[in-house]
Protein backbone atom coordinates (compact mmCIF):
# COMPACT_ATOMS: atom_id res chain seq x y z
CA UNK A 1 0.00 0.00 0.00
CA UNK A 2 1.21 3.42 -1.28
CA UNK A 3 1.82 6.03 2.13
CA UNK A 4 -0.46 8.77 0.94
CA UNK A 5 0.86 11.02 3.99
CA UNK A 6 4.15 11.65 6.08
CA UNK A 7 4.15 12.82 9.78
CA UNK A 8 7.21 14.90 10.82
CA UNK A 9 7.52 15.33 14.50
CA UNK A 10 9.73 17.90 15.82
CA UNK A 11 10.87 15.26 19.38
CA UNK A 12 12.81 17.87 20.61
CA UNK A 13 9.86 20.25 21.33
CA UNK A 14 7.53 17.66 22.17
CA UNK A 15 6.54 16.99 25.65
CA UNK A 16 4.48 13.88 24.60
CA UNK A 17 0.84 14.69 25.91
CA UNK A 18 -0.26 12.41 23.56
CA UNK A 19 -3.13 13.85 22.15
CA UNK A 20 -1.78 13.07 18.28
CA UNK A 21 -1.62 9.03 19.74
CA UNK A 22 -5.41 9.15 20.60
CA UNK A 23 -6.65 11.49 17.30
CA UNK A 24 -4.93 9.45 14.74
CA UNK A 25 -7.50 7.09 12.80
CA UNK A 26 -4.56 5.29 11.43
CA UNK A 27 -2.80 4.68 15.11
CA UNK A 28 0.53 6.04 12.77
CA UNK A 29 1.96 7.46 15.81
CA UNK A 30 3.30 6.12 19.30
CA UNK A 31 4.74 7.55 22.77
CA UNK A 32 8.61 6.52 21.99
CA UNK A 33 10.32 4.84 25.05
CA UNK A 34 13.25 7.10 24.60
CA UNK A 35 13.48 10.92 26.28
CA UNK A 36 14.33 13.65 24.32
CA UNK A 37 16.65 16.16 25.99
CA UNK A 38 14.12 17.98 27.97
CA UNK A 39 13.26 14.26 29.49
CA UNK A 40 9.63 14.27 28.13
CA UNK A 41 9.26 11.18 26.04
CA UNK A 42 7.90 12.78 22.27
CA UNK A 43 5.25 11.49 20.37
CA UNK A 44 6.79 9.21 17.45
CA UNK A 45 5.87 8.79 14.20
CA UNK A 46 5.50 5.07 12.27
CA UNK A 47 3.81 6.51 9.22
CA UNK A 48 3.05 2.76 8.45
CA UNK A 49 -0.56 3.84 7.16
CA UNK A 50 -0.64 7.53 7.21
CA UNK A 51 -3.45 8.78 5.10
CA UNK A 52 -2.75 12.93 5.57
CA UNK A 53 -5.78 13.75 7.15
CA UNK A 54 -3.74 16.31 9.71
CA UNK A 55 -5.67 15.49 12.85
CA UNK A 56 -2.53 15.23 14.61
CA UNK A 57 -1.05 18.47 13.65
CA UNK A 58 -4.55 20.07 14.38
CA UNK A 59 -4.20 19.04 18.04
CA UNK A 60 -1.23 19.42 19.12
CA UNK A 61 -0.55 22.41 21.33
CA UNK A 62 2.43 22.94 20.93
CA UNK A 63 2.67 23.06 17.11
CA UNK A 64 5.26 20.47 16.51
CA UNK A 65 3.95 18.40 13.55
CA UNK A 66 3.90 18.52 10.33
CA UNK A 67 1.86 16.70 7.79
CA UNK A 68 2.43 16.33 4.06
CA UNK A 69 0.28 14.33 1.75
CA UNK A 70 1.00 12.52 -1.60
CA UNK A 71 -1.27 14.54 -3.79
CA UNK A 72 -1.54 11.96 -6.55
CA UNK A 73 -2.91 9.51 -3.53
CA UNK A 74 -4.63 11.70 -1.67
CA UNK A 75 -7.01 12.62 -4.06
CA UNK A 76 -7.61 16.24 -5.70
CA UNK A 77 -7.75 17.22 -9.35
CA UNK A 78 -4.42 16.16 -10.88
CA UNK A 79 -2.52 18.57 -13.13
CA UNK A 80 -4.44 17.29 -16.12
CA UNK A 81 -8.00 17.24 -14.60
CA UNK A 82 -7.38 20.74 -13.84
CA UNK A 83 -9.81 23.18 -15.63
CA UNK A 84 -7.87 25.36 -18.53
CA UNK A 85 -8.38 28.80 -18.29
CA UNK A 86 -9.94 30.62 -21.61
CA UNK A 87 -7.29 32.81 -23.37
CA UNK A 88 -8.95 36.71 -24.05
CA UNK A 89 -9.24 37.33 -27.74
């Protein structure tokens, strides 16, 4: 199965409330078992199934994820689907 999205956690700014762990229909991300250098242990990304729906970055508070999607996967007009504007005469 083709990853349609990709969670990037920033573990150094995390302080692993994990709120991204219980929003994420996919379960892509865990609690990792190792501390960061603050000694909170950061929410972890597997991105074994990750589908881009950005729940995760939505609710996190302190802003430290970012989502990207696969826009050919995803879904969304591809380039060619795309309307063509009308050239003015």
């Amino acid at each position: 199965m083709k990853m349609a999205g990709k969670i990037i956690i920033d573990i150094e700014r995390c302080k692993g409330c994990g709120l991204c762990v219980t929003v994420c229909p996919k379960g892509c991300i865990i609690i990792s078992k190792c501390s960061n250098k603050s000694g909170y242990f950061p929410a972890q990304a597997t991105n074994m199934e990750c589908t881009g729906c950005a729940m995760c970055a939505i609710i996190c508070p302190d802003a430290v994820i970012e989502v990207y999607r696969d826009e050919n996967t995803v879904g969304g007009p591809s380039k060619k689907d795309r309307p063509i504007l009308v050239k003015d005469k």
